[in-house]
Protein backbone atom coordinates (compact mmCIF):
# COMPACT_ATOMS: atom_id res chain seq x y z
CA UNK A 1 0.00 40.67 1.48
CA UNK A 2 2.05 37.53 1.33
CA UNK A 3 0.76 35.77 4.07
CA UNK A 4 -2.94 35.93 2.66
CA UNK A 5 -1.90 34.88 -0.52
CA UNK A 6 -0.15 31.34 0.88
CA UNK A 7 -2.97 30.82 2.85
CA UNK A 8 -5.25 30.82 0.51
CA UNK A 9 -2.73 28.32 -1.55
CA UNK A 10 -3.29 26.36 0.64
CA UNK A 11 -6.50 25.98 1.11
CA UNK A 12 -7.27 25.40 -2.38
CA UNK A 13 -4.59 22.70 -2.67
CA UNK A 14 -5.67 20.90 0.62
CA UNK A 15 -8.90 19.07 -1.32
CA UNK A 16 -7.02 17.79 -3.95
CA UNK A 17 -4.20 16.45 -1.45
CA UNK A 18 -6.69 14.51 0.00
CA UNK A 19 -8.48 13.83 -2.96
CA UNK A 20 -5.58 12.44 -4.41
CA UNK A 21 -4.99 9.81 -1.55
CA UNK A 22 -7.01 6.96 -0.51
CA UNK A 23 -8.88 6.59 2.77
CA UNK A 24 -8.79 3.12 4.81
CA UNK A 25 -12.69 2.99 4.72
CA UNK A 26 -12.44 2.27 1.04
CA UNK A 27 -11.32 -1.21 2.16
CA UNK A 28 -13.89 -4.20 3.36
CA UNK A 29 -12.31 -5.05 6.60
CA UNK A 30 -14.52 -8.22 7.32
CA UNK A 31 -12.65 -10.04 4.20
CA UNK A 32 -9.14 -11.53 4.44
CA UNK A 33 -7.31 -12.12 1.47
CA UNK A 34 -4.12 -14.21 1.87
CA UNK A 35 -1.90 -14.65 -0.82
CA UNK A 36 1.25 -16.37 -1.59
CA UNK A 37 2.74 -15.60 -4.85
CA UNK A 38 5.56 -13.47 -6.03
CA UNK A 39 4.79 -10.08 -6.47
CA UNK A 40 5.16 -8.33 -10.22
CA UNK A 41 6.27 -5.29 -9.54
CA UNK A 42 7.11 -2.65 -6.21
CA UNK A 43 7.61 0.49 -6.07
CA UNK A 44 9.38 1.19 -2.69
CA UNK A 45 8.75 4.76 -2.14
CA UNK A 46 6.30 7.40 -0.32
CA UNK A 47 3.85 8.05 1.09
CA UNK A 48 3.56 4.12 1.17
CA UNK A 49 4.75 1.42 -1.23
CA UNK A 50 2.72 -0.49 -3.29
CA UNK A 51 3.52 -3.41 -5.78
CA UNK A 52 1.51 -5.42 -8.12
CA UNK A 53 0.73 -9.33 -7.83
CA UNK A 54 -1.78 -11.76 -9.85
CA UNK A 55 -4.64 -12.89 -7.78
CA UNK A 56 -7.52 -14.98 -9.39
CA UNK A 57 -6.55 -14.04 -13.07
CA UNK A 58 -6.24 -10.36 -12.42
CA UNK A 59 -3.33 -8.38 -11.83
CA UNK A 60 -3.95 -6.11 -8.17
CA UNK A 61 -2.66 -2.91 -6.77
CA UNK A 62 -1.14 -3.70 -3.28
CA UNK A 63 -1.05 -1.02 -0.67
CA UNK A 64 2.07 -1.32 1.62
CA UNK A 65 2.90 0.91 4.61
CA UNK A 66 5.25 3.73 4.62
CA UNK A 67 9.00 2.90 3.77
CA UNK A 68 10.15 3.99 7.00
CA UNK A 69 7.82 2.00 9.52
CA UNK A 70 8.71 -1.47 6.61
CA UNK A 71 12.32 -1.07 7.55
CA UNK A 72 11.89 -0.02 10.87
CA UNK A 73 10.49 -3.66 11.14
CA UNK A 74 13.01 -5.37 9.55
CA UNK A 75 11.26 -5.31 5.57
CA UNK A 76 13.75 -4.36 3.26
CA UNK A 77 13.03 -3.61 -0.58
CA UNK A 78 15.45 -6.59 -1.69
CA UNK A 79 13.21 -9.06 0.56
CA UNK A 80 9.76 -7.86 -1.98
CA UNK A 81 11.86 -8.17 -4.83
CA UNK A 82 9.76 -8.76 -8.26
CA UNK A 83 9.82 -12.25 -8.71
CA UNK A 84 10.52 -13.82 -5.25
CA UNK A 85 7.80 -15.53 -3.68
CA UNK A 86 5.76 -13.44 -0.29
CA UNK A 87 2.56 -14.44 1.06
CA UNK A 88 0.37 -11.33 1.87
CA UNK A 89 -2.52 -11.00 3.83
CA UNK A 90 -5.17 -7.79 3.72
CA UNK A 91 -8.33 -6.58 2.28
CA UNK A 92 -9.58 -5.74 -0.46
CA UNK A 93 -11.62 -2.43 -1.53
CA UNK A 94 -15.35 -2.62 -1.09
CA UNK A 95 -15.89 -1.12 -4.48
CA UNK A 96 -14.40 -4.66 -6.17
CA UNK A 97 -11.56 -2.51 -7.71
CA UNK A 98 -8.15 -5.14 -7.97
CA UNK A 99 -6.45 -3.59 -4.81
CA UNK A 100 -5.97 -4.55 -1.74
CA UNK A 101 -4.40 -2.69 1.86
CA UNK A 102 -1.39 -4.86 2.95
CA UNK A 103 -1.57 -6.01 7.09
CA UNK A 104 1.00 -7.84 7.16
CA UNK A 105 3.74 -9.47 4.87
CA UNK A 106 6.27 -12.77 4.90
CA UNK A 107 9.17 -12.68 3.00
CA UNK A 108 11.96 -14.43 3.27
CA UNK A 109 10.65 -16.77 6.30
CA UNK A 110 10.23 -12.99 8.43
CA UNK A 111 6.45 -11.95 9.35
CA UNK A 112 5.88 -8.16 9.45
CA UNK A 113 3.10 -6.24 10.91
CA UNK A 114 2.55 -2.94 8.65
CA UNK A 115 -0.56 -1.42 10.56
């Protein structure tokens, strides 16, 4: 009886799991943004990171990678500090929403690939 009953759990949560977490074909892959500026904010935590930096007036969610495959790298959390300068470079979400998936990051004179 048990069994059937988690199973069904599950099923019901699975579409708002995946609901509840963006896809990579929201983003417009044939336009590069590249920013240098220091970022507002960063939460350093999963499933990804994400921080917030001004961009032409407005103030844009940025999608990082994973925690794990950043420090695996060499990208630590005190390198994306609030405040200290990075250059970004990524794309932005086709539906003109401020945000924008991270592909790679310099900070502190270090280049990191987060695809």
């Amino acid at each position: 009886m048990l069994r059937p009953l988690l199973a069904a759990a599950f099923v019901i949560a699975l579409p708002a799991a995946a609901l509840a977490h963006h896809g990579w074909s929201s983003y417009d892959d044939k336009k590069v943004i590249k920013i240098t500026a220091p970022l507002q904010s960063l939460n350093w935590g999963n499933p990804h990171g994400s921080a917030k930096v001004v961009y032409q007036k407005r103030t844009w969610d940025v999608i990082l990678a994973p925690v794990s495959r950043m420090e695996a790298r060499g990208l630590t959390k005190e390198m994306l500090a609030p405040n200290k300068k990075v250059t970004l470079e990524g794309y932005p979400r086709s539906d003109g929403t401020a945000e924008m998936r991270i592909e790679r990051i310099t900070a502190g004179g270090k280049t990191v690939e987060l695809r």
